[in-house]
Protein backbone atom coordinates (compact mmCIF):
# COMPACT_ATOMS: atom_id res chain seq x y z
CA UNK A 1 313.22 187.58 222.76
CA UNK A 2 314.05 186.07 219.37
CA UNK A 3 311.98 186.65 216.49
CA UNK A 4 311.06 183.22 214.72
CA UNK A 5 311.38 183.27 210.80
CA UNK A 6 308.23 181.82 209.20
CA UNK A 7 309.11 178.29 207.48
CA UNK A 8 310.59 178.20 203.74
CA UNK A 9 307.07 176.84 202.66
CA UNK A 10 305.08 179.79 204.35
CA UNK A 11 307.61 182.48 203.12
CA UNK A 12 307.44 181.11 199.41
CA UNK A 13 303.65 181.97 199.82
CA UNK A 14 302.60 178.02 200.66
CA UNK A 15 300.82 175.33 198.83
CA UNK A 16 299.75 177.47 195.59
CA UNK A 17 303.35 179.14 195.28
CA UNK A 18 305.08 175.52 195.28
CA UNK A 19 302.70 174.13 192.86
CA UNK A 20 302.90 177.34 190.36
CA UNK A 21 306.95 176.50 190.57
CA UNK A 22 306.58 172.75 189.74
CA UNK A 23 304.68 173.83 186.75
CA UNK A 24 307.46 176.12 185.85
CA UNK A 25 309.96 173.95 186.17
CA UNK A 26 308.05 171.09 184.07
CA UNK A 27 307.48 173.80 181.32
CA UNK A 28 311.38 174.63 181.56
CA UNK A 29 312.43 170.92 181.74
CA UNK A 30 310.44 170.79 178.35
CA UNK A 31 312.16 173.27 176.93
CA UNK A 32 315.63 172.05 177.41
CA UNK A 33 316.95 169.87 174.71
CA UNK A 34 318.21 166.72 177.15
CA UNK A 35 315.28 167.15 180.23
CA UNK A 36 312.27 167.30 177.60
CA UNK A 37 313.12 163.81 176.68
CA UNK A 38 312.23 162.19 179.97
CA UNK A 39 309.61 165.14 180.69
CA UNK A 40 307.20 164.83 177.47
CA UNK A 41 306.84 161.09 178.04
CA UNK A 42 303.71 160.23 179.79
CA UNK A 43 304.11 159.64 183.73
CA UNK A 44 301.70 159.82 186.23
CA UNK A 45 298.78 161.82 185.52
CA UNK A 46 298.84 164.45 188.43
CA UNK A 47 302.85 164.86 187.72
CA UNK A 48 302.93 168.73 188.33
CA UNK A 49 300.48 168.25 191.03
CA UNK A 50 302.88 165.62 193.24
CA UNK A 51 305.85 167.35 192.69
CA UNK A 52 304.28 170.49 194.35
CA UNK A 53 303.20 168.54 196.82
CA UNK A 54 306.47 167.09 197.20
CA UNK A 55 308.57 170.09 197.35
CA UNK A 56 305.50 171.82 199.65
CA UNK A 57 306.02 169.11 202.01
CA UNK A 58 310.09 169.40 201.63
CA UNK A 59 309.91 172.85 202.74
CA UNK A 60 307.45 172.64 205.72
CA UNK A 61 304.21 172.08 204.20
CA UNK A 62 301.83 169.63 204.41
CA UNK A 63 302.55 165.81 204.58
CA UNK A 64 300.44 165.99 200.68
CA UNK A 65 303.15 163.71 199.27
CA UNK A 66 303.62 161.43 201.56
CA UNK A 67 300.29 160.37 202.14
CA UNK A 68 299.15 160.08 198.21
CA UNK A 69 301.98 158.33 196.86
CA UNK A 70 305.09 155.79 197.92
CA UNK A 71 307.08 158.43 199.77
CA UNK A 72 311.06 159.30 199.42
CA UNK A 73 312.16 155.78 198.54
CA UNK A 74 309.27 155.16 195.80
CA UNK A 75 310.59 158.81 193.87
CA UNK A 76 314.11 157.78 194.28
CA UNK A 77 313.51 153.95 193.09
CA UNK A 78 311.31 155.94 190.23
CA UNK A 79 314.40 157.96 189.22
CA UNK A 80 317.26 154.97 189.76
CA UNK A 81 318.90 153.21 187.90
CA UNK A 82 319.06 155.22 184.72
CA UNK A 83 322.19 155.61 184.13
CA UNK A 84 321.90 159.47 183.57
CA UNK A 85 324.37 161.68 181.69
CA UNK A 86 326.71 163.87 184.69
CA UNK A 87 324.95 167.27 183.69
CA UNK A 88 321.18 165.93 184.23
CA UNK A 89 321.56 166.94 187.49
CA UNK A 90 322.80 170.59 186.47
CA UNK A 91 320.43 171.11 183.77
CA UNK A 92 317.19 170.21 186.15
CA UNK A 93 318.69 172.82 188.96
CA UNK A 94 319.25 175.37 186.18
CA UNK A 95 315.62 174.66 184.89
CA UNK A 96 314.06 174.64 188.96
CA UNK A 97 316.20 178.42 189.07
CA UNK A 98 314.59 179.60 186.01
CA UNK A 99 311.26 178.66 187.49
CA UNK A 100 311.40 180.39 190.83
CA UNK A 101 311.45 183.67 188.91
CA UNK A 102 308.32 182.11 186.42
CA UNK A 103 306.70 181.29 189.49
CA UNK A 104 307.03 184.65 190.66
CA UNK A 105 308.10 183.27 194.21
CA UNK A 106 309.32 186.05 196.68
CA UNK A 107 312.60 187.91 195.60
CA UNK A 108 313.76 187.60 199.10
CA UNK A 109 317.44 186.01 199.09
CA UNK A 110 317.77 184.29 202.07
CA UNK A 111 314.67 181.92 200.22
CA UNK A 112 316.07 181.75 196.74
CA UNK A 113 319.47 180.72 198.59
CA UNK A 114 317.54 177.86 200.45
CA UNK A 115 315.74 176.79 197.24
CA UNK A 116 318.91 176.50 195.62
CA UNK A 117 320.92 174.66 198.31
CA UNK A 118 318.10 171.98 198.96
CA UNK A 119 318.20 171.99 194.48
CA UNK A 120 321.82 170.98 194.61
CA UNK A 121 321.52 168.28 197.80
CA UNK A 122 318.47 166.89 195.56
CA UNK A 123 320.05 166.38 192.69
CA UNK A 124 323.29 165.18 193.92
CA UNK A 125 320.84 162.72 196.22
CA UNK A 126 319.36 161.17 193.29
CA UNK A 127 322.49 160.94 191.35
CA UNK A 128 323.87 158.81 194.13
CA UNK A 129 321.19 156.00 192.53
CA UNK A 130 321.97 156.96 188.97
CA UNK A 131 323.93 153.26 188.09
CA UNK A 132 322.16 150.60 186.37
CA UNK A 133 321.60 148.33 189.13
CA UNK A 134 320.87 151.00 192.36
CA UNK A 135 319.36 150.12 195.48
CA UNK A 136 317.03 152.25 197.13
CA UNK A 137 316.35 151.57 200.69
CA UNK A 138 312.70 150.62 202.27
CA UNK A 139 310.94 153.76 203.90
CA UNK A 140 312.86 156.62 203.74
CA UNK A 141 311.32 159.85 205.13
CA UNK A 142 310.82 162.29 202.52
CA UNK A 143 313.31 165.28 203.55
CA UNK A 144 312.61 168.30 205.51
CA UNK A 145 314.41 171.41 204.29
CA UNK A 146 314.97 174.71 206.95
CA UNK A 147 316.75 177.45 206.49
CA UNK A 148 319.52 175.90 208.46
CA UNK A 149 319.68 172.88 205.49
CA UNK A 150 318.48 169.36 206.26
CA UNK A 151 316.67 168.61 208.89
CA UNK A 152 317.19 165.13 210.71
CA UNK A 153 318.43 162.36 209.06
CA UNK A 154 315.92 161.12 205.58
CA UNK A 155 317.06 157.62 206.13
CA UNK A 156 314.75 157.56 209.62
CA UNK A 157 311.28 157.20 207.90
């Protein structure tokens, strides 16, 4: 009989391990000369907080984000549009890599590579809104990460 592997979220150590990394990545996006511009203005209040939430939920958590705030499409519509410079997306994955050891998340690679790859899918996933003028669908599902990669298709919400 097959052994089942816990889910990314449990094996990261769960709700408390994916908000200690969302402060560690907001304290390493402040630290980098191009991030700490968009990071030290004021946003929403509970910031840190969300984005736990948000990555918690990503990973097999609770459904935190989605039921506090306007789901997939309202963080992508947040982060259109902005005509970003090409390496924004680079320097936020190198920040988020920095923080998984900050966050003193499990050294376990088969996690750290499924952080990462769900990093670089992000990142290039916002991008894809990056010009002035970007379109984000209605209702999109925030994403569900396994260790296999993405689960289902985000456009379904």
């Amino acid at each position: 009989m097959p052994v089942s592997r816990p889910s990314i979220y449990e094996c990261a150590g769960g709700q408390e391990a994916f908000l200690k990394l969302a402060a560690a990545h907001h304290e390493r996006c402040l630290q980098d000369p191009v991030l700490e511009h968009p990071f030290s203005h004021p946003g929403h209040p509970r910031h840190v907080e969300r984005l736990g939430n948000y990555w918690a939920e990503v990973f097999g958590g609770p459904p935190l984000y989605s039921r506090s705030s306007d789901g997939q499409s309202g963080m992508l519509t947040l982060h259109s549009g902005i005509e970003a410079d090409d390496d924004l997306g680079a320097r936020f994955l190198a920040c988020f890599l920095h923080a998984i050891d900050d966050a003193r998340l499990p050294e376990d690679l088969d996690l750290r590579r499924a952080l990462r790859s769900y990093m670089e899918w992000a990142t290039d996933d916002v991008h894809t809104y990056n010009p002035k003028g970007s379109i984000v669908p209605a209702d999109l599902a925030v994403p569900r990460w396994s260790w296999d990669g993405l689960q289902g298709d985000p456009s379904a919400a």
